[in-house]
C-alpha atoms as a PDB file:
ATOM      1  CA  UNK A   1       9.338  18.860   5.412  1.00  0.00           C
ATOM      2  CA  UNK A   2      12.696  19.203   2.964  1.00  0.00           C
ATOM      3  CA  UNK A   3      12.231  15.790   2.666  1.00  0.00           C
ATOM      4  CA  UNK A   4       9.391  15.691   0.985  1.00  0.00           C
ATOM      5  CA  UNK A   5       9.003  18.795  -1.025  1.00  0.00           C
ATOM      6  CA  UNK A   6      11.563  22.037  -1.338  1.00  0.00           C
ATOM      7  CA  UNK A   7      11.332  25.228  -3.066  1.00  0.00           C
ATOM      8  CA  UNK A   8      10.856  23.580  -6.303  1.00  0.00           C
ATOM      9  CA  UNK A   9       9.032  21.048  -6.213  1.00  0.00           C
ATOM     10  CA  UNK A  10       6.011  21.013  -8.336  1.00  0.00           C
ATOM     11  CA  UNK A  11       2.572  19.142  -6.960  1.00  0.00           C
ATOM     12  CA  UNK A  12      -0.916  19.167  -9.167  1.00  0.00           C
ATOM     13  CA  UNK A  13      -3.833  20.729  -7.737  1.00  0.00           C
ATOM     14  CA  UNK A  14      -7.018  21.331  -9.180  1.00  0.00           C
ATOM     15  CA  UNK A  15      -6.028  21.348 -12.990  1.00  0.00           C
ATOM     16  CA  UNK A  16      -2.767  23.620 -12.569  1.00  0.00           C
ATOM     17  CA  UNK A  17       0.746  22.729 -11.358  1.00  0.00           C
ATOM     18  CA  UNK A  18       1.760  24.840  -8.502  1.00  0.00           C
ATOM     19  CA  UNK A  19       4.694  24.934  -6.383  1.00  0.00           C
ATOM     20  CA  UNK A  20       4.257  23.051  -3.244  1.00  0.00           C
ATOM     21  CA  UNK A  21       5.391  25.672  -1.423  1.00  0.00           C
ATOM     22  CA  UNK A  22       2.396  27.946  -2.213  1.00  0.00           C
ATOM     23  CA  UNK A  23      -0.197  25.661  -2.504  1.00  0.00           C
ATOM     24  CA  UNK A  24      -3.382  26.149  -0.291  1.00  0.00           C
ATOM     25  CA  UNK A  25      -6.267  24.446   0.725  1.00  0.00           C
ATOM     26  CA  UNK A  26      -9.927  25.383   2.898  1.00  0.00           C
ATOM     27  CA  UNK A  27      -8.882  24.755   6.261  1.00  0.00           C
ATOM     28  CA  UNK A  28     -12.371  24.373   7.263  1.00  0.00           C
ATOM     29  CA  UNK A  29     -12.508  21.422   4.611  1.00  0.00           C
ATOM     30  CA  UNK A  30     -14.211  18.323   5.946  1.00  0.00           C
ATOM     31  CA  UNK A  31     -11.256  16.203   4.781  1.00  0.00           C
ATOM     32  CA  UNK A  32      -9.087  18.593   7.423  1.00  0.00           C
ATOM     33  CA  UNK A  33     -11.779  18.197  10.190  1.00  0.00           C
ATOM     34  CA  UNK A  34     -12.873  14.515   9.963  1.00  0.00           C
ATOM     35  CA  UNK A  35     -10.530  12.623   7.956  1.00  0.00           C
ATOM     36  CA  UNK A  36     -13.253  12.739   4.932  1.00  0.00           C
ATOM     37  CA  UNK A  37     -11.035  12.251   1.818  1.00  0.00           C
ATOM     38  CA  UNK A  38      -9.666   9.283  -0.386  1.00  0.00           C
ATOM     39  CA  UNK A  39      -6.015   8.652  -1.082  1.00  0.00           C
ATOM     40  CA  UNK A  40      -3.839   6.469  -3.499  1.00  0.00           C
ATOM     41  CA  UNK A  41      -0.029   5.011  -3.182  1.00  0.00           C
ATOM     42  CA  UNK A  42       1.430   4.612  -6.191  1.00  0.00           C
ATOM     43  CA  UNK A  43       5.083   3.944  -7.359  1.00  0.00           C
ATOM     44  CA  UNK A  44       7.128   4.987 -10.383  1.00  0.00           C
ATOM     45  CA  UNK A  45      10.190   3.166 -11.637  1.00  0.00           C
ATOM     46  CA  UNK A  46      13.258   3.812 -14.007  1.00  0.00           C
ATOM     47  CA  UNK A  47      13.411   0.916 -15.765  1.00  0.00           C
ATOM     48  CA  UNK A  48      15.442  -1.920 -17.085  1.00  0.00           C
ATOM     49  CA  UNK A  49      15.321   0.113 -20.598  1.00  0.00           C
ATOM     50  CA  UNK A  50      15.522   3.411 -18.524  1.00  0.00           C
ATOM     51  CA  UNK A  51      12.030   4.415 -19.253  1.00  0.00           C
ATOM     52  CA  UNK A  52       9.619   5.892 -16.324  1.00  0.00           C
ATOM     53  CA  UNK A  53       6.799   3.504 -15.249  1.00  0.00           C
ATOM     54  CA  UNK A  54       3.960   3.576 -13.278  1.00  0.00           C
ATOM     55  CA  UNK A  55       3.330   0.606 -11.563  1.00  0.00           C
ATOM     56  CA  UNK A  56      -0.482  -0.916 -11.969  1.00  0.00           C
ATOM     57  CA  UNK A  57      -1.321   3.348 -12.785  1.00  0.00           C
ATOM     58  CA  UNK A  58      -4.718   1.644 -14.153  1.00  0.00           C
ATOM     59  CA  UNK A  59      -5.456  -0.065 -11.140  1.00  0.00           C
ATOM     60  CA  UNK A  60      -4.227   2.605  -8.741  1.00  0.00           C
ATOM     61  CA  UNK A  61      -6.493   5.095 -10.248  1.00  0.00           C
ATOM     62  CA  UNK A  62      -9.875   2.876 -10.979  1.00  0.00           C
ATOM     63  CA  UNK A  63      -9.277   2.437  -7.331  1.00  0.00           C
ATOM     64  CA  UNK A  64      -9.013   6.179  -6.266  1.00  0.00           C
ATOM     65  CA  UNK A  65     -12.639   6.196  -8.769  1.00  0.00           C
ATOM     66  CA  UNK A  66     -14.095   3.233  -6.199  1.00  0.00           C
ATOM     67  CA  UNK A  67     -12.748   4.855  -3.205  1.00  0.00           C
ATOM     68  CA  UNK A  68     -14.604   8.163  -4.007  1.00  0.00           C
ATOM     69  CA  UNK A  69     -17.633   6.783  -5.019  1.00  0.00           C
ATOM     70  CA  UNK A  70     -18.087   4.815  -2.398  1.00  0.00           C
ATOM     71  CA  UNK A  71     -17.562   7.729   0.318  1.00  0.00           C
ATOM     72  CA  UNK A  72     -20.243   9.637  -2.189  1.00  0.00           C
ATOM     73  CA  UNK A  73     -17.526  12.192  -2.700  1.00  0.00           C
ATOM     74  CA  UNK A  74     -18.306  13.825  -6.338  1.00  0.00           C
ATOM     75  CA  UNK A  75     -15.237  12.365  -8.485  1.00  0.00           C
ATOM     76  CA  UNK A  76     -15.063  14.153 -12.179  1.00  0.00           C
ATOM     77  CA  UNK A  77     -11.618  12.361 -13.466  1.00  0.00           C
ATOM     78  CA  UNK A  78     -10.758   9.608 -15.870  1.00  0.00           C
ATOM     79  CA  UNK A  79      -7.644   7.807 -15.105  1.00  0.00           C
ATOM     80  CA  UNK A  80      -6.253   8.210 -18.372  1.00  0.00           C
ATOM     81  CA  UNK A  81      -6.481  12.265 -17.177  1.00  0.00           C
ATOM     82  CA  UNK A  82      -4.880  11.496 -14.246  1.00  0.00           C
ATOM     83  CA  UNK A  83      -2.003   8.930 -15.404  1.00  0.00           C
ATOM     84  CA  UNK A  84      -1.272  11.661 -18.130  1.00  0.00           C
ATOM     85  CA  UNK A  85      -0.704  14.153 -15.287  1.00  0.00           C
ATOM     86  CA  UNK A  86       0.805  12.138 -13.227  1.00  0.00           C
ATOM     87  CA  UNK A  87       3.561  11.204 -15.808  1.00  0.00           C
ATOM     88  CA  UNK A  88       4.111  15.019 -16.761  1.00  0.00           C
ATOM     89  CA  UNK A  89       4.292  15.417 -12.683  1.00  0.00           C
ATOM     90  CA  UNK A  90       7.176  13.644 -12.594  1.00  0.00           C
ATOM     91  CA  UNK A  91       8.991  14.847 -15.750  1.00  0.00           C
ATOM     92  CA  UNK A  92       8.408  18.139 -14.073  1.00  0.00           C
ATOM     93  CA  UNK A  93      10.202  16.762 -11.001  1.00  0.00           C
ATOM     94  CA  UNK A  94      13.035  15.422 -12.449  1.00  0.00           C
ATOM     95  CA  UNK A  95      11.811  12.193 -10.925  1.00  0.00           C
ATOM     96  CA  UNK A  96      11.266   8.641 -12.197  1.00  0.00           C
ATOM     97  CA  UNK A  97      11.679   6.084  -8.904  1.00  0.00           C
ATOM     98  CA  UNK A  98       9.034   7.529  -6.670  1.00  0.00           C
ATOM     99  CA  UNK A  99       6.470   7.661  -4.333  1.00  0.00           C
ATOM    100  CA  UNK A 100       2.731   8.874  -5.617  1.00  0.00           C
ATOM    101  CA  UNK A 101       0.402  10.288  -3.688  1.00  0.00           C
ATOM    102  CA  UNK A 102      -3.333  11.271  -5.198  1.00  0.00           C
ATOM    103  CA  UNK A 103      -5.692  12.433  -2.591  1.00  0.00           C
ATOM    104  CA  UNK A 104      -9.550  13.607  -3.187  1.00  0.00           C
ATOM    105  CA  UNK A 105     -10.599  16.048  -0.411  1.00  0.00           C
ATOM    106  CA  UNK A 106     -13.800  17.711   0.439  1.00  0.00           C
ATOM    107  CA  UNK A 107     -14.760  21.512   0.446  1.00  0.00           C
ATOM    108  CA  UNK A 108     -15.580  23.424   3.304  1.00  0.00           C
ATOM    109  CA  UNK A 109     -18.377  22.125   4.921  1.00  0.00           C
ATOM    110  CA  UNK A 110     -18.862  21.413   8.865  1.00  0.00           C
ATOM    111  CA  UNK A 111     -21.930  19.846   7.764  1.00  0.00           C
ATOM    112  CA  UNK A 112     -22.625  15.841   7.437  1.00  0.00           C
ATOM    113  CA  UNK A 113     -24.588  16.742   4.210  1.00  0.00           C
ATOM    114  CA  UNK A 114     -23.520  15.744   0.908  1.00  0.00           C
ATOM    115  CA  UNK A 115     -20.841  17.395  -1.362  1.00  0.00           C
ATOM    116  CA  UNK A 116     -21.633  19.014  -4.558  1.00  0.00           C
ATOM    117  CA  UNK A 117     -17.706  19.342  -5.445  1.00  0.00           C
ATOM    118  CA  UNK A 118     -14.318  17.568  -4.214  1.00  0.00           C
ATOM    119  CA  UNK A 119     -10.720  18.602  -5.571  1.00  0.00           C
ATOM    120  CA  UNK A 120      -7.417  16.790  -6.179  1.00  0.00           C
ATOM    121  CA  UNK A 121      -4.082  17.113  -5.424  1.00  0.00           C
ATOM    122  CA  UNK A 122      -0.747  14.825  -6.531  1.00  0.00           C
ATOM    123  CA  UNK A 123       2.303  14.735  -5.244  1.00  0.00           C
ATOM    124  CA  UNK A 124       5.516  13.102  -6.186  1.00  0.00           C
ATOM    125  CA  UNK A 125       8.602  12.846  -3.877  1.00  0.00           C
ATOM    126  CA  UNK A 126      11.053  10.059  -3.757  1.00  0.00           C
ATOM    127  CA  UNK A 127      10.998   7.557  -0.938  1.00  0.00           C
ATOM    128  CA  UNK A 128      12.968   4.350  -0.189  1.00  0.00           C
ATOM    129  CA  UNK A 129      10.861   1.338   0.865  1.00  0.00           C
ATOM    130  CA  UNK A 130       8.411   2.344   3.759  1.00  0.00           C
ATOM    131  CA  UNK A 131       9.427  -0.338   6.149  1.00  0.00           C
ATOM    132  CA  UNK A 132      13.221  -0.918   5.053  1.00  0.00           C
ATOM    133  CA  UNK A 133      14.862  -4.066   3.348  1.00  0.00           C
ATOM    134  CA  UNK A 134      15.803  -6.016   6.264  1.00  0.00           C
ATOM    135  CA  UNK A 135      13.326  -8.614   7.487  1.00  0.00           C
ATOM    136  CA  UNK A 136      11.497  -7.101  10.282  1.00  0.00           C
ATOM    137  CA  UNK A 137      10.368  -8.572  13.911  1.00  0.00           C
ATOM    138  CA  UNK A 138       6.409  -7.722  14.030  1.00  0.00           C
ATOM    139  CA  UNK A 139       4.128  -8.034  17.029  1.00  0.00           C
ATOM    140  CA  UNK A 140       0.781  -8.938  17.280  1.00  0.00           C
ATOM    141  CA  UNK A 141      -1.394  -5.278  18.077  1.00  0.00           C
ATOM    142  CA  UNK A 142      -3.803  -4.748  20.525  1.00  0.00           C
ATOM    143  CA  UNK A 143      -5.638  -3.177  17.856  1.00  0.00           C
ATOM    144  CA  UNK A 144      -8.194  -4.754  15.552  1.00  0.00           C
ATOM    145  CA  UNK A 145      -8.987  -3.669  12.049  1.00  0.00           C
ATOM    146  CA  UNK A 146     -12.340  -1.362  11.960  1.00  0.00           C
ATOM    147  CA  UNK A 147     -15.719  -3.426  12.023  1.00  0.00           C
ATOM    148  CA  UNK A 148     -16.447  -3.664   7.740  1.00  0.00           C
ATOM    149  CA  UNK A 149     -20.037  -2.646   9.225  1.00  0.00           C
ATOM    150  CA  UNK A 150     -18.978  -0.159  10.483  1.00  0.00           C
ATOM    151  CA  UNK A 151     -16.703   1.396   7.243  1.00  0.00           C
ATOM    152  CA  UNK A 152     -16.672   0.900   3.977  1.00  0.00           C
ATOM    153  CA  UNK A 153     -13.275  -1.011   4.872  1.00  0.00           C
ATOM    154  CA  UNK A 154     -12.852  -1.254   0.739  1.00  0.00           C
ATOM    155  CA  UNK A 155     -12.298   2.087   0.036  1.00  0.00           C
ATOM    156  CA  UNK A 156      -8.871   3.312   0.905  1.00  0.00           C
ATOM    157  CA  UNK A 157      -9.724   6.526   2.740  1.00  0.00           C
ATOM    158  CA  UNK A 158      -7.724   8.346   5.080  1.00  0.00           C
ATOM    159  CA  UNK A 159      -9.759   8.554   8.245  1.00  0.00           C
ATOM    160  CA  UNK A 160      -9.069   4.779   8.086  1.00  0.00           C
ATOM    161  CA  UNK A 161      -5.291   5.327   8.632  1.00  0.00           C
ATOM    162  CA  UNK A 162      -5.870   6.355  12.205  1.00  0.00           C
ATOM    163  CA  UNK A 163      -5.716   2.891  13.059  1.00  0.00           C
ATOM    164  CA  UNK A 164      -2.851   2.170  10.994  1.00  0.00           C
ATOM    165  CA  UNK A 165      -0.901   5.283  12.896  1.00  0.00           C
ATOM    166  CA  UNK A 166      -2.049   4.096  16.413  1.00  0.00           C
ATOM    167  CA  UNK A 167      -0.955   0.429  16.236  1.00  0.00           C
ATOM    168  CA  UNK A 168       2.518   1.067  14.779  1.00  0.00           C
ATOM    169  CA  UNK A 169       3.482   3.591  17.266  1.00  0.00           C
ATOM    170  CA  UNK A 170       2.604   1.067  19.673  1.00  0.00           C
ATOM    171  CA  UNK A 171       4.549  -1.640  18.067  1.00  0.00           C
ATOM    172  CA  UNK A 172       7.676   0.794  17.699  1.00  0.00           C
ATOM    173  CA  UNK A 173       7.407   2.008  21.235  1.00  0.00           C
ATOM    174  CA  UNK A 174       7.637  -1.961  22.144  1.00  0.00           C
ATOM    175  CA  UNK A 175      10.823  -1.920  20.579  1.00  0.00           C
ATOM    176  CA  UNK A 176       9.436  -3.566  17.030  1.00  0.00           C
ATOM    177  CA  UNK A 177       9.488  -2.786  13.656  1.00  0.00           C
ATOM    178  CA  UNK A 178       5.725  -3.064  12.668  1.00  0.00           C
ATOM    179  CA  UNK A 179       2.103  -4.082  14.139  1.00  0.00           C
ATOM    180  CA  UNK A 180       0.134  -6.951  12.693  1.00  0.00           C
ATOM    181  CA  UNK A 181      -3.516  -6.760  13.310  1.00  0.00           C
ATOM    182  CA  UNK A 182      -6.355  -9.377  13.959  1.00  0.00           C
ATOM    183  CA  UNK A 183     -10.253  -8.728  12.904  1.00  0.00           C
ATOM    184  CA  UNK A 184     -13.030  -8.113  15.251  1.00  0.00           C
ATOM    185  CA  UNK A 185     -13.796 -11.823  15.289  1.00  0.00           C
ATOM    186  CA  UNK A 186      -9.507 -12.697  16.057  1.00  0.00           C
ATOM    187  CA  UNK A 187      -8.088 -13.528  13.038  1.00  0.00           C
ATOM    188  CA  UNK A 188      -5.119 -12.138  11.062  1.00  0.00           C
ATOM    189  CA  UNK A 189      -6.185  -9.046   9.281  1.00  0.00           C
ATOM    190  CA  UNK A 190      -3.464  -7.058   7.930  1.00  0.00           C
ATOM    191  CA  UNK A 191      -0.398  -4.795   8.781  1.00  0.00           C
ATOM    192  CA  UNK A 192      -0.827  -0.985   9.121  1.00  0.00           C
ATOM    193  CA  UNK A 193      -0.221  -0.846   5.844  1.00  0.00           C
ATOM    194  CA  UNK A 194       0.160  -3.428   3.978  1.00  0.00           C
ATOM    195  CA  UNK A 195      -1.174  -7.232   3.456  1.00  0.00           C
ATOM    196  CA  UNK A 196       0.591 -10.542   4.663  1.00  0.00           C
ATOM    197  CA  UNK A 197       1.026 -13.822   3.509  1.00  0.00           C
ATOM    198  CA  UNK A 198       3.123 -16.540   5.317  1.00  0.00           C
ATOM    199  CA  UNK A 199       4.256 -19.493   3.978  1.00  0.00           C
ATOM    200  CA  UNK A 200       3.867 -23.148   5.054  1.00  0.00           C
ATOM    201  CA  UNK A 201       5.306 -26.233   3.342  1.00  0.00           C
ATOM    202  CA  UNK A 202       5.584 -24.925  -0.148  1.00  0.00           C
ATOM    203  CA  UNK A 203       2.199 -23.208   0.460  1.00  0.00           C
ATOM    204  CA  UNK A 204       1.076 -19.542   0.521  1.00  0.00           C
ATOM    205  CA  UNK A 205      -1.522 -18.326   2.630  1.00  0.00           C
ATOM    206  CA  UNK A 206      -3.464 -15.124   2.777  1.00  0.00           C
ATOM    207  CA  UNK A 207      -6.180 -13.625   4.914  1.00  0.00           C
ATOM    208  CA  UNK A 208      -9.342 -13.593   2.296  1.00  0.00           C
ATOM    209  CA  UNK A 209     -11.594 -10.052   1.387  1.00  0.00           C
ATOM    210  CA  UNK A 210     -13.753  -8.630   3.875  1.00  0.00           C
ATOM    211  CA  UNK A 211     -11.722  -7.609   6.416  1.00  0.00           C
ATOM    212  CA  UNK A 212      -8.641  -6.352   4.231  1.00  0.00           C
ATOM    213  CA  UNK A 213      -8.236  -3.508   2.129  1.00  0.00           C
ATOM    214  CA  UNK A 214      -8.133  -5.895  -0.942  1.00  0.00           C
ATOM    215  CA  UNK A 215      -4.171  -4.453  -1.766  1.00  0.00           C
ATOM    216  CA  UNK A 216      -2.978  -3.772  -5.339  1.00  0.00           C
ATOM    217  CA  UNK A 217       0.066  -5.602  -4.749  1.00  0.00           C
ATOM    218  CA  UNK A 218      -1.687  -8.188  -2.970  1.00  0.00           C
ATOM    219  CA  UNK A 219      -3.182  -8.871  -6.261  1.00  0.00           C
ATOM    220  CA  UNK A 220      -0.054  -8.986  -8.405  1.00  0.00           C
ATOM    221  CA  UNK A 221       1.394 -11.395  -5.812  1.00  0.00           C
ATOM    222  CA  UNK A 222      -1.761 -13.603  -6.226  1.00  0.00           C
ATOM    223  CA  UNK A 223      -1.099 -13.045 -10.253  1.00  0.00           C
ATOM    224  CA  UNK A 224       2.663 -14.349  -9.319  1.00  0.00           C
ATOM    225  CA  UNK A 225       1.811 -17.335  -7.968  1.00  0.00           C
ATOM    226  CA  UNK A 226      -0.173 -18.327 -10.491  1.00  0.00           C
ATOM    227  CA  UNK A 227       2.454 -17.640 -13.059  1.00  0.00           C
ATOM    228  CA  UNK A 228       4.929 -19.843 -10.999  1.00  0.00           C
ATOM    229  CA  UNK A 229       2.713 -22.562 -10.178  1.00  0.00           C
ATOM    230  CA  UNK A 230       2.606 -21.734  -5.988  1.00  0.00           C
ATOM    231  CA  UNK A 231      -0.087 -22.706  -4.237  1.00  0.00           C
ATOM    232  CA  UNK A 232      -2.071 -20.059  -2.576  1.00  0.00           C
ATOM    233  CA  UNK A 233      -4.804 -20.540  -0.177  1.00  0.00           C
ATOM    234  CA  UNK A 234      -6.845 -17.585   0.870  1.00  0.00           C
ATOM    235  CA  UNK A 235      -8.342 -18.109   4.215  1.00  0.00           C
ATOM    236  CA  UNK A 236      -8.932 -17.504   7.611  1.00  0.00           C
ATOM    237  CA  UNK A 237      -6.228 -18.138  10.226  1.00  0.00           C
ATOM    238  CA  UNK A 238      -4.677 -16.920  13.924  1.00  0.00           C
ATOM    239  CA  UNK A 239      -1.264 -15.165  14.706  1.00  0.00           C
ATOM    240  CA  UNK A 240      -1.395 -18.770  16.503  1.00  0.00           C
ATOM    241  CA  UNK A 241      -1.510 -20.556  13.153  1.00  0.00           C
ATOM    242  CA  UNK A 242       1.593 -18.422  11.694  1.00  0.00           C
ATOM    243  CA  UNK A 243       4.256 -19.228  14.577  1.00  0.00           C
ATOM    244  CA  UNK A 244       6.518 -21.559  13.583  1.00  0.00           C
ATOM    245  CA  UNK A 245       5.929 -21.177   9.501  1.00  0.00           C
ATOM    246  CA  UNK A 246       8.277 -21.239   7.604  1.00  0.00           C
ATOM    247  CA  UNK A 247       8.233 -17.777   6.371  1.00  0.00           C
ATOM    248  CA  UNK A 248       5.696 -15.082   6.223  1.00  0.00           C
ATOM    249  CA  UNK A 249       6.336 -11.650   4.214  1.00  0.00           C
ATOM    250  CA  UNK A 250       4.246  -7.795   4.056  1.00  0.00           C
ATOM    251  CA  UNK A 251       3.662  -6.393   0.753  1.00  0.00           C
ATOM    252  CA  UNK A 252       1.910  -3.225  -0.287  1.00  0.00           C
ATOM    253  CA  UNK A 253       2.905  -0.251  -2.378  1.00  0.00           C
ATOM    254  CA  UNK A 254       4.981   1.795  -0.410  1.00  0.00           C
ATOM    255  CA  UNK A 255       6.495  -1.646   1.084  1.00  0.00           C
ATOM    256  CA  UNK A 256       7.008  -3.750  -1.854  1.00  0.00           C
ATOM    257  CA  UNK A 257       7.536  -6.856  -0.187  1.00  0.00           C
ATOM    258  CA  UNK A 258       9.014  -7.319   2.779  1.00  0.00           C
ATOM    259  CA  UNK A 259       9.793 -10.463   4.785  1.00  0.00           C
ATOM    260  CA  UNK A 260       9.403 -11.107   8.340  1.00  0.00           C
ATOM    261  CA  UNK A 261      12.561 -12.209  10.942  1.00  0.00           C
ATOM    262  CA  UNK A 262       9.813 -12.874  13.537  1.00  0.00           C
ATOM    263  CA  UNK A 263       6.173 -12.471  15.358  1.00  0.00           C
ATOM    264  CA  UNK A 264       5.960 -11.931  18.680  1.00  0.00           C
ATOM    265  CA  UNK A 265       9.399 -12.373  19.250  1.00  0.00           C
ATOM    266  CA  UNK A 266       8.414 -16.314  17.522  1.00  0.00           C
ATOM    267  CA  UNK A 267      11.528 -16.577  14.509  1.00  0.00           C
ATOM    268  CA  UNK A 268      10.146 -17.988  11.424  1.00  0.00           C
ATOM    269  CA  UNK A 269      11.738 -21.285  10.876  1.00  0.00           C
ATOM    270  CA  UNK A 270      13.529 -21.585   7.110  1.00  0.00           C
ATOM    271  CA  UNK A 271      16.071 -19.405   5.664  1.00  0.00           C
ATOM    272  CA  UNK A 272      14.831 -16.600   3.837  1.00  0.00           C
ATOM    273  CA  UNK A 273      17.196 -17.182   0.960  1.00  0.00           C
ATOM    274  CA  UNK A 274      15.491 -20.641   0.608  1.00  0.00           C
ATOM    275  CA  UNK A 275      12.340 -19.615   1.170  1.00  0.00           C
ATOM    276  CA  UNK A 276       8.671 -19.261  -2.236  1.00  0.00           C
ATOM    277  CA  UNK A 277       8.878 -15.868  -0.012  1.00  0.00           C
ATOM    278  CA  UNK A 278      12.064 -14.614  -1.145  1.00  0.00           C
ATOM    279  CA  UNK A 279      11.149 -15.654  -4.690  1.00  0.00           C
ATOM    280  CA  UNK A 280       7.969 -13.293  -4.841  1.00  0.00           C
ATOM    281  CA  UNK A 281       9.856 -10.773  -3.880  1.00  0.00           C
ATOM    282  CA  UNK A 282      12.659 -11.172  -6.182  1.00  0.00           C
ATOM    283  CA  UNK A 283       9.842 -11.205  -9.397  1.00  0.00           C
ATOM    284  CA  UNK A 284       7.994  -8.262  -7.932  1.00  0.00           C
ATOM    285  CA  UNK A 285      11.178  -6.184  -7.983  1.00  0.00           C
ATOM    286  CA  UNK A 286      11.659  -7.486 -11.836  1.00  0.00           C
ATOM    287  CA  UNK A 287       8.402  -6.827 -12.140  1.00  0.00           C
ATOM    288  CA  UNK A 288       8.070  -3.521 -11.241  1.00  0.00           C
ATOM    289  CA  UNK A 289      11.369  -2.854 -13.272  1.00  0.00           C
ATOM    290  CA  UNK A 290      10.639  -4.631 -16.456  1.00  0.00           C
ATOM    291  CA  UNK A 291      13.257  -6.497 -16.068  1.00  0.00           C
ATOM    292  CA  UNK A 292      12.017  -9.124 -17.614  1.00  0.00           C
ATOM    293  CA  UNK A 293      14.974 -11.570 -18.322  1.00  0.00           C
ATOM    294  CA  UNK A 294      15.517 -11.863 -14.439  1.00  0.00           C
ATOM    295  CA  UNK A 295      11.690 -13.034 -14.147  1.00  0.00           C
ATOM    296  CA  UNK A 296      11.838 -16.408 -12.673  1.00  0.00           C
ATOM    297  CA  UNK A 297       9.343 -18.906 -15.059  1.00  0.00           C
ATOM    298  CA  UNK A 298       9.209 -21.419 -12.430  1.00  0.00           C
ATOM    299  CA  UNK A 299       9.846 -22.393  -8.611  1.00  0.00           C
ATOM    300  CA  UNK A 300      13.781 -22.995  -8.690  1.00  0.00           C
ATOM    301  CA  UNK A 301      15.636 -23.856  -5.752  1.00  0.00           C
ATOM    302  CA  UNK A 302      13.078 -23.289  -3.286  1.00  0.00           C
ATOM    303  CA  UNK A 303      13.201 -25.949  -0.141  1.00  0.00           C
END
């Protein structure tokens, strides 16, 4: 689709850039027939001082390691390899805020038997935030996040996102913007893509690790907080729990963070100007910028 690639874009695959446009892979690949292959989201940003940055590239890529592993697909890559690509990738694009997409994918193999080999591909296109920038009225799913018994629910693989797919269709054919999902056992899980906190009397809360992919940005909000001295409690709670809180906001990669309007049609009660809520966000932005003499040192005007 033109807006993803054109006639000259570049993607990596296998150890060569190639035009995306004749790029091929096995179509009797495992990763094409059962959703057997690992994926990262990454972000790039012109900076403050009008340098390219990738966001967290360490963690992104130690993570696209631990995904592999632990689907026992072969994985022969450092991340300083791949961050080095991945920045000559984008000079090669002509591209500096963008969307980064690493995925690991099997051979061909209609077998369940292990790989000897897997391959790589990268690809760089730009992409505005994956959920928008207005605050966005969420519904509870009638989906629940995959049994962690059942998956190895810490590895961000793409099979997984077949869940993700099927509960935001549903919640966008119900006339919202996005699906929040519960656990097997009823509590607040996660959005298709992304984690959520909500906030409740100056607090944070989050749902804990287990039933989560434990998110990248999750972490540097956690990091945030800590930095500006707001509570955060990670813990187990209900869509139940979160109506009438204050505020409550998804963040992840592609969706930076994003605030909520409502759940299940349920506003959240305080302004989102006035809210610790709209603070994260602000310092993630400046964050992921560099822009760091817009970084808020402490909790300023927050009700």
């Amino acid at each position: 689709m033109a807006e993803y690639y054109n006639a000259n874009t570049i993607l990596y695959l296998n150890g060569a850039f190639v035009k995306a446009t004749e790029a091929k892979m096995d179509f009797y690949s495992q990763s094409f027939h059962y959703g057997y292959s690992v994926f990262e989201g990454i972000r790039s940003y012109r900076t403050a001082a009008g340098e390219t940055r990738i966001f967290k590239a360490k963690e992104h890529f130690d993570r696209l390691k631990a995904s592999a592993e632990a689907l026992n697909l072969p994985y022969t890559y450092t991340t300083q390899e791949l961050t080095a690509v991945t920045y000559a990738l984008l000079e090669k694009n002509n591209l500096q805020n963008a969307y980064i997409r690493p995925v690991v994918y099997a051979p061909a193999n209609m077998s369940f038997n292990l790989n000897t080999e897997s391959f790589i591909v990268i690809e760089v296109w730009e992409m505005a935030p994956f959920l928008g920038d207005k605050l966005l009225r969420v519904m509870t799913s009638s989906f629940q996040r995959p049994n962690p018994k059942g998956f190895k629910i810490q590895a961000k693989a793409a099979g997984h996102y077949v869940n993700s797919i099927l509960a935001s269709q549903e919640a966008k054919a119900a006339g919202y913007d996005e699906a929040l999902l519960n656990d097997m056992h009823g509590f607040v899980a996660e959005a298709p893509g992304a984690n959520v906190f909500v906030e409740k009397n100056g607090k944070l809360y989050t749902p804990g690790l287990g039933n989560i992919l434990p998110g990248i940005t999750r972490a540097t909000v956690l990091e945030l907080c800590a930095e500006l001295n707001i509570p955060v409690e990670e813990k187990m709670f209900t869509t139940e729990d979160m109506y009438g809180a204050d505020a409550a906001f998804f963040c992840g990669t592609a969706a930076e963070v994003i605030g909520l309007a409502s759940l299940d049609g349920k506003p959240f009660t305080a302004a989102w100007e006035n809210t610790i809520a709209k603070l994260i966000q602000e310092n993630y932005k400046n964050l992921t910028l560099e822009n760091k003499s817009a970084l808020l040192t402490e909790v300023m005007g927050v009700d």
